[in-house]
Protein backbone atom coordinates (compact mmCIF):
# COMPACT_ATOMS: atom_id res chain seq x y z
CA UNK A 1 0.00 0.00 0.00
CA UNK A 2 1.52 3.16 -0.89
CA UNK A 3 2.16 5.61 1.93
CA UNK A 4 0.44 9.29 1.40
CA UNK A 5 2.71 11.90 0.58
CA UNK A 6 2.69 15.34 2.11
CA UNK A 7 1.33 16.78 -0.89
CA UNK A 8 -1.62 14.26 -0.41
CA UNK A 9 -2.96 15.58 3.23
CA UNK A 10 -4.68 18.82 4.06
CA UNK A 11 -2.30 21.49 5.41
CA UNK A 12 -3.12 21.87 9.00
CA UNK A 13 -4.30 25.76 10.17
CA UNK A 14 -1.56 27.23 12.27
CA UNK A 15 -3.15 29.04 15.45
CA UNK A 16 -3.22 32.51 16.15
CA UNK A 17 0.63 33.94 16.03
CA UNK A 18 2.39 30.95 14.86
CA UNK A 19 4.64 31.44 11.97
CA UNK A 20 6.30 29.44 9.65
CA UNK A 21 9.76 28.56 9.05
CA UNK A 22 9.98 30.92 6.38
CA UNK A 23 8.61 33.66 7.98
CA UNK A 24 11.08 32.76 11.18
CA UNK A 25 14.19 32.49 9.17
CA UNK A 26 13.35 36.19 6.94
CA UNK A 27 12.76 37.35 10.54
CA UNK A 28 15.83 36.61 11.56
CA UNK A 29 17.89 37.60 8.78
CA UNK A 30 16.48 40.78 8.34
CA UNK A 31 18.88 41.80 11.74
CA UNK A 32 21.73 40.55 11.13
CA UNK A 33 24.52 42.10 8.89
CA UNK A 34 25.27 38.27 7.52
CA UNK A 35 28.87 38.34 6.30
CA UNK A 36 30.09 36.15 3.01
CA UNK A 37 32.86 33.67 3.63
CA UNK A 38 35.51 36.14 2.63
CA UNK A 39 34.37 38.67 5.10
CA UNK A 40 33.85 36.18 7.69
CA UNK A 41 37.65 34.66 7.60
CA UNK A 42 37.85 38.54 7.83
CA UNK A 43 36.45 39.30 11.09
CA UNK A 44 37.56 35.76 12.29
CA UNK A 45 41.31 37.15 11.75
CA UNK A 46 40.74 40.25 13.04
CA UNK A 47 39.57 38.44 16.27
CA UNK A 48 35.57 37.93 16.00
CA UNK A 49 34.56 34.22 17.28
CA UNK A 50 33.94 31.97 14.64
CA UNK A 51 31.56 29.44 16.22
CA UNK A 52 30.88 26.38 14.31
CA UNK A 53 27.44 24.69 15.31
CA UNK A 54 27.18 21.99 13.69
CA UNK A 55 26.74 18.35 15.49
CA UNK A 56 30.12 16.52 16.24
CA UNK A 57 29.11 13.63 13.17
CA UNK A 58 28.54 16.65 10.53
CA UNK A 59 31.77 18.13 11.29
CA UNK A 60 33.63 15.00 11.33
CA UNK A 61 32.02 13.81 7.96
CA UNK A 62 32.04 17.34 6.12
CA UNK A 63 35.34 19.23 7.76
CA UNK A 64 36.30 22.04 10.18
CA UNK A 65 37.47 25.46 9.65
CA UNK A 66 40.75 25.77 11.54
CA UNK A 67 40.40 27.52 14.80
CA UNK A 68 36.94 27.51 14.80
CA UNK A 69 35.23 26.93 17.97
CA UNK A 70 32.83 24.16 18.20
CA UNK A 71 29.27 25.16 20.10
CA UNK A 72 26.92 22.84 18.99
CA UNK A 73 23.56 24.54 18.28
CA UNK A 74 21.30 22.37 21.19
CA UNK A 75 23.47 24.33 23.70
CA UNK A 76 24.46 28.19 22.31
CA UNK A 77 22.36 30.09 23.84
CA UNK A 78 24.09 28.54 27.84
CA UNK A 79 27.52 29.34 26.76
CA UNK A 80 26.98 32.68 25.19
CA UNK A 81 24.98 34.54 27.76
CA UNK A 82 27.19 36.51 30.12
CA UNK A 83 24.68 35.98 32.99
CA UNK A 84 24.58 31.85 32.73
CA UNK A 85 26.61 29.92 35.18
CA UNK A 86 27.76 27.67 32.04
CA UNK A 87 28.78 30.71 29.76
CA UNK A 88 32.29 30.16 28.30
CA UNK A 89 35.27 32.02 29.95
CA UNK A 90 35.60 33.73 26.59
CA UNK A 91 31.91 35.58 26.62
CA UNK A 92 32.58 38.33 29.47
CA UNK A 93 30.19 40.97 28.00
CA UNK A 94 27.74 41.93 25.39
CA UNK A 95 29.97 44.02 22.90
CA UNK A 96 31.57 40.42 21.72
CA UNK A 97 31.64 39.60 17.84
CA UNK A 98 30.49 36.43 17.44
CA UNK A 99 30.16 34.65 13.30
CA UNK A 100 28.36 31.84 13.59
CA UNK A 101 28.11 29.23 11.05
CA UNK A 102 26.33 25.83 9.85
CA UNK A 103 26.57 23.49 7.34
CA UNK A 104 24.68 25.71 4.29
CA UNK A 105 24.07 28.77 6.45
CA UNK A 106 20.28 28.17 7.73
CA UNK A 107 20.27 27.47 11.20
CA UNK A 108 23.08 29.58 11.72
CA UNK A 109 20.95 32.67 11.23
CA UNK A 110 18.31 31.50 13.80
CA UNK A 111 21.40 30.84 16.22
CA UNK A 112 22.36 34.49 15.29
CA UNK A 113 19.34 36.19 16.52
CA UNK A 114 18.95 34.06 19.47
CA UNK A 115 22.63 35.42 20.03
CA UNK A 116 20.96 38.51 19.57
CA UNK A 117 17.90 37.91 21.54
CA UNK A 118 20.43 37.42 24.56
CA UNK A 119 22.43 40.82 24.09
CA UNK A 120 25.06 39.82 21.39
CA UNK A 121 24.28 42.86 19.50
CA UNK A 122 27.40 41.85 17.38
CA UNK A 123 26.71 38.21 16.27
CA UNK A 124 25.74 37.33 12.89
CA UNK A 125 26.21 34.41 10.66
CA UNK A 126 28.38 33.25 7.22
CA UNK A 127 26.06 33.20 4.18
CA UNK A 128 25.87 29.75 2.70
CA UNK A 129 27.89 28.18 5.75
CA UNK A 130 30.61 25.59 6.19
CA UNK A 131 30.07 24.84 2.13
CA UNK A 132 30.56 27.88 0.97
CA UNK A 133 33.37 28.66 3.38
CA UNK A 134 34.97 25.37 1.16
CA UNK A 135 33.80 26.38 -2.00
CA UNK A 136 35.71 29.90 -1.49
CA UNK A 137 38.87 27.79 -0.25
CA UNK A 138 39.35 29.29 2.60
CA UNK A 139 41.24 27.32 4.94
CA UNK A 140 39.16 23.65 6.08
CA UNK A 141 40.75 20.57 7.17
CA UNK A 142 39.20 16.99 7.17
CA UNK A 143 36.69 15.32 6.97
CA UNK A 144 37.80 12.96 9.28
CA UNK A 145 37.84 9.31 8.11
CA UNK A 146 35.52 7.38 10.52
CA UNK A 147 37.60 5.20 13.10
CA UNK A 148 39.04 1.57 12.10
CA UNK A 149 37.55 -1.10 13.88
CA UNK A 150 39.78 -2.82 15.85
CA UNK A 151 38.28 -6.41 15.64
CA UNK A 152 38.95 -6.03 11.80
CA UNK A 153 42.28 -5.42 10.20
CA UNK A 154 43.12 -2.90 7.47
CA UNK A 155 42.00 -3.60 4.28
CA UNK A 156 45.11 -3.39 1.79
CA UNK A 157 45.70 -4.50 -2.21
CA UNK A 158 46.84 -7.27 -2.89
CA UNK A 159 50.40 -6.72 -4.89
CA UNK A 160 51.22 -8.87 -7.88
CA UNK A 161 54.52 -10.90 -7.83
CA UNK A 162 56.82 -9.85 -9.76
């Protein structure tokens, strides 16, 4: 039996106030003064945190950016507000520039205006993320080649005789 598809079923009515995704992520964007890779390795070098957000298996499969610091998104908001207990050494005040970025530049905005939300008047994000950061080649390393198992040996060629 073939499943429905999402074009299939009725689209639900939001209630009163809710907004989409859309609408969240135009929100959010409209504040910030996003910055394009080049002018992002920019204000990295000229000492702005460059905060990568990504989860710990994204980074490892796609790559870092070298001296990037990794805050994954689920808790940002904890180590960047200078009130919070758990607030990293580093965030001592509101006036701190703080580039965020994500894989293709999407949640990073939302991450930027929560920055914002909290007082970071500063933060803001890269526009198309850790790929365009690549794509630009601007300094990346990995990905990072998942571990070897140690129950099974490498697999190498087998060499011809001679």
């Amino acid at each position: 039996m073939p499943q429905p598809r999402a074009t299939d079923c009725p689209t639900p009515v939001p209630p009163p106030g809710a907004r989409s995704i859309e609408e969240l992520l135009t929100a959010a964007r409209a504040r910030l003064d996003r910055l394009d890779p080049e002018r992002a390795h920019l204000a990295y070098r000229a000492g702005a945190m460059l905060v990568d957000i990504r989860p710990a298996a994204q980074r490892a499969a796609h790559g870092t950016v070298p001296g990037s610091l990794a805050v994954e998104r689920n808790v940002l908001e904890w180590r960047f507000d200078p009130r919070c207990p758990t607030r990293l050494p580093q965030v001592v005040g509101y006036d701190l520039p703080v580039v965020v970025l994500c894989q293709e530049g999407f949640t990073s905005s939302l991450a930027a205006a929560a920055l914002q939300d909290l007082g970071l008047w500063r933060a803001t994000d890269v526009v198309g993320g850790f790929v365009a950061w690549r794509l630009t080649g601007l300094p990346a390393l990995g990905p990072t080649p998942p571990p070897r198992s140690p129950l099974r040996p490498p697999i190498t060629a087998a060499v011809p005789p001679a």
